[in-house]
Protein backbone atom coordinates (compact mmCIF):
# COMPACT_ATOMS: atom_id res chain seq x y z
CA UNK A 1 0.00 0.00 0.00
CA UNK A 2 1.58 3.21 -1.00
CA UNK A 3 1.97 5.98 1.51
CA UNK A 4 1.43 9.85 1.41
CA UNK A 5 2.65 12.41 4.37
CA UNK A 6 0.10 15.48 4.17
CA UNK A 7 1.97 18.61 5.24
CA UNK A 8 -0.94 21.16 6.45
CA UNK A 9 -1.60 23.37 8.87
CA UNK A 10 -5.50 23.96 8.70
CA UNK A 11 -7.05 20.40 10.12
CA UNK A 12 -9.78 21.24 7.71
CA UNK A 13 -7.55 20.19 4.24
CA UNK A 14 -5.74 17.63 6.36
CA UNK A 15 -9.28 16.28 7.25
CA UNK A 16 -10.23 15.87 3.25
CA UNK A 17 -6.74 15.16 2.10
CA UNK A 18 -6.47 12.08 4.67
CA UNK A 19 -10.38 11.26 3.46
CA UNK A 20 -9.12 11.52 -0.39
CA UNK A 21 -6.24 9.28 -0.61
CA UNK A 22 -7.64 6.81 2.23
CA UNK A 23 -10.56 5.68 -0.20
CA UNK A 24 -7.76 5.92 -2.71
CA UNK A 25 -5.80 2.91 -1.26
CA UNK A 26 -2.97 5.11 0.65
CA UNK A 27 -1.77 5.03 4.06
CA UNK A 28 -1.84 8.60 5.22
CA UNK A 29 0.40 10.40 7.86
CA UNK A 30 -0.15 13.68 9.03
CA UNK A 31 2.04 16.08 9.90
CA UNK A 32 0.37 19.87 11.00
CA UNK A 33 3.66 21.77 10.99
CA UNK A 34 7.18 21.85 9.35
CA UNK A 35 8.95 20.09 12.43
CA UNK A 36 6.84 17.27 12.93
CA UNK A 37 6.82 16.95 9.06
CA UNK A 38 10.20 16.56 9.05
CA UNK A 39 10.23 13.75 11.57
CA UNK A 40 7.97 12.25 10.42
CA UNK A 41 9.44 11.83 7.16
CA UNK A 42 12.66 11.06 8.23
CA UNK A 43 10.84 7.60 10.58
CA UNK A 44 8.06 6.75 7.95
CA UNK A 45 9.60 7.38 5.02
CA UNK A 46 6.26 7.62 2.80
CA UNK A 47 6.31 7.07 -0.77
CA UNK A 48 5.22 10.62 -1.23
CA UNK A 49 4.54 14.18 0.25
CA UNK A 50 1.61 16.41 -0.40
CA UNK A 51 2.82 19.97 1.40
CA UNK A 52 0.83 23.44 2.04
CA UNK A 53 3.28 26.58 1.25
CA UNK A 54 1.80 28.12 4.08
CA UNK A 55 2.65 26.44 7.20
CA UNK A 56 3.55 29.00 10.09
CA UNK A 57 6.27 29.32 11.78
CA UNK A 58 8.57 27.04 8.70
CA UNK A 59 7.26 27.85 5.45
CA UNK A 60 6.33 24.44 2.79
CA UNK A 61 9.31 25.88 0.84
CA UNK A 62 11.50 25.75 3.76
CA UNK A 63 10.36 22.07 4.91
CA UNK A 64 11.49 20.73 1.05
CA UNK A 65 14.41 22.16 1.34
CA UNK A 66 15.19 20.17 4.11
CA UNK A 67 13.99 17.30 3.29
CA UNK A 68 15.85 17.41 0.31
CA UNK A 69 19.09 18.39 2.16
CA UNK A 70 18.74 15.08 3.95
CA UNK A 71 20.01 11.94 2.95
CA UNK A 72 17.52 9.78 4.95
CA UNK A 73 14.47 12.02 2.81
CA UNK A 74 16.17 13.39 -0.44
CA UNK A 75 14.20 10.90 -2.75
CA UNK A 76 11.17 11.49 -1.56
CA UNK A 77 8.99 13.29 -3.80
CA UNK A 78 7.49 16.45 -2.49
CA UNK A 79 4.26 17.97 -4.82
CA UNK A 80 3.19 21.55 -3.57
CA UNK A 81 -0.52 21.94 -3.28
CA UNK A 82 -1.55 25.68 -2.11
CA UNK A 83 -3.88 28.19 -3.15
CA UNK A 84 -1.02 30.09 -5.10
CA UNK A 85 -1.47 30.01 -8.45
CA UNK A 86 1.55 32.25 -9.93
CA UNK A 87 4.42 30.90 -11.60
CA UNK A 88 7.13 32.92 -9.22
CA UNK A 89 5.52 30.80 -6.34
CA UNK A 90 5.51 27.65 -8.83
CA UNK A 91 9.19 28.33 -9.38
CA UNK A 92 9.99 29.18 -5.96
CA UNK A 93 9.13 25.23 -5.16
CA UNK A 94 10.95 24.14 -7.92
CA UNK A 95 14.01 25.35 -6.92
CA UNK A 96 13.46 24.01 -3.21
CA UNK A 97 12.93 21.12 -4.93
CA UNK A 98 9.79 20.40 -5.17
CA UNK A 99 8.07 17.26 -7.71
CA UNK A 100 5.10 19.08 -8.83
CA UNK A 101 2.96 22.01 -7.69
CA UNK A 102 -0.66 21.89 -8.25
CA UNK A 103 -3.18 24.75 -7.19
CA UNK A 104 -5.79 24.45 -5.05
CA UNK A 105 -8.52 25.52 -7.67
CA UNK A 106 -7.86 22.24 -9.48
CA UNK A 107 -9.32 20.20 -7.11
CA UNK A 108 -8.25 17.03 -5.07
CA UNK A 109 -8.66 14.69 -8.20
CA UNK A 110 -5.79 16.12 -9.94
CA UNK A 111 -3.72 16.39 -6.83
CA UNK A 112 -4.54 12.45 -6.93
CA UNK A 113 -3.59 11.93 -10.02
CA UNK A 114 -0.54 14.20 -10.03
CA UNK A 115 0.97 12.09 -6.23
CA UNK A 116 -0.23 8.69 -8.11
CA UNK A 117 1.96 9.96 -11.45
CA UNK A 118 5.02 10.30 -8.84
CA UNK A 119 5.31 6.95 -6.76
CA UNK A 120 7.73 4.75 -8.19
């Protein structure tokens, strides 16, 4: 069973995020900040990582970059899902090194589709 890690603070997304990929055949972890993201990452090592930009104190961009800094999580793919929609943001989580980066306004079944296109 492939797993996801949903990076989000507002319980409300993580709520229909964990709903989503559950009925979807995933094991979901949840993580509601940047710290407790990382570690759990760095333990569960899930096949994939759906991440807000928008976290609090440790931004989405900030969490990918350390995940990707890390040996233990560098492979891991990480897809952006926020409710930014322009390409500086876009490119901004590129170059922290970010998989993918869908918009919010697309709706869950292409965020499905886009962490399903990235597990190998």
């Amino acid at each position: 069973m492939p797993s996801v890690l949903i990076i989000d603070d507002d319980i409300l997304n993580r709520e229909l995020l964990q709903t989503v990929f559950e009925r979807s055949g995933f094991q979901v972890l949840i993580a509601a900040n940047g710290r407790t993201a990382l570690d759990v990452a760095s333990s569960a090592q899930p096949d994939v990582i759906v991440c807000d930009v928008r976290l609090g104190t440790m931004s989405g961009y900030e969490v990918c970059a350390a995940l990707k800094a890390d040996p233990a999580t560098s492979a891991i793919p990480v897809l952006f899902q926020t409710a930014y929609e322009d390409e500086a943001q876009r490119e901004e989580g590129i170059r922290a090194g970010a998989a993918d980066f869908v918009p919010k306004m697309l709706g869950w079944q292409v965020l499905l589709e886009r962490v399903k296109a990235l597990i190998p």
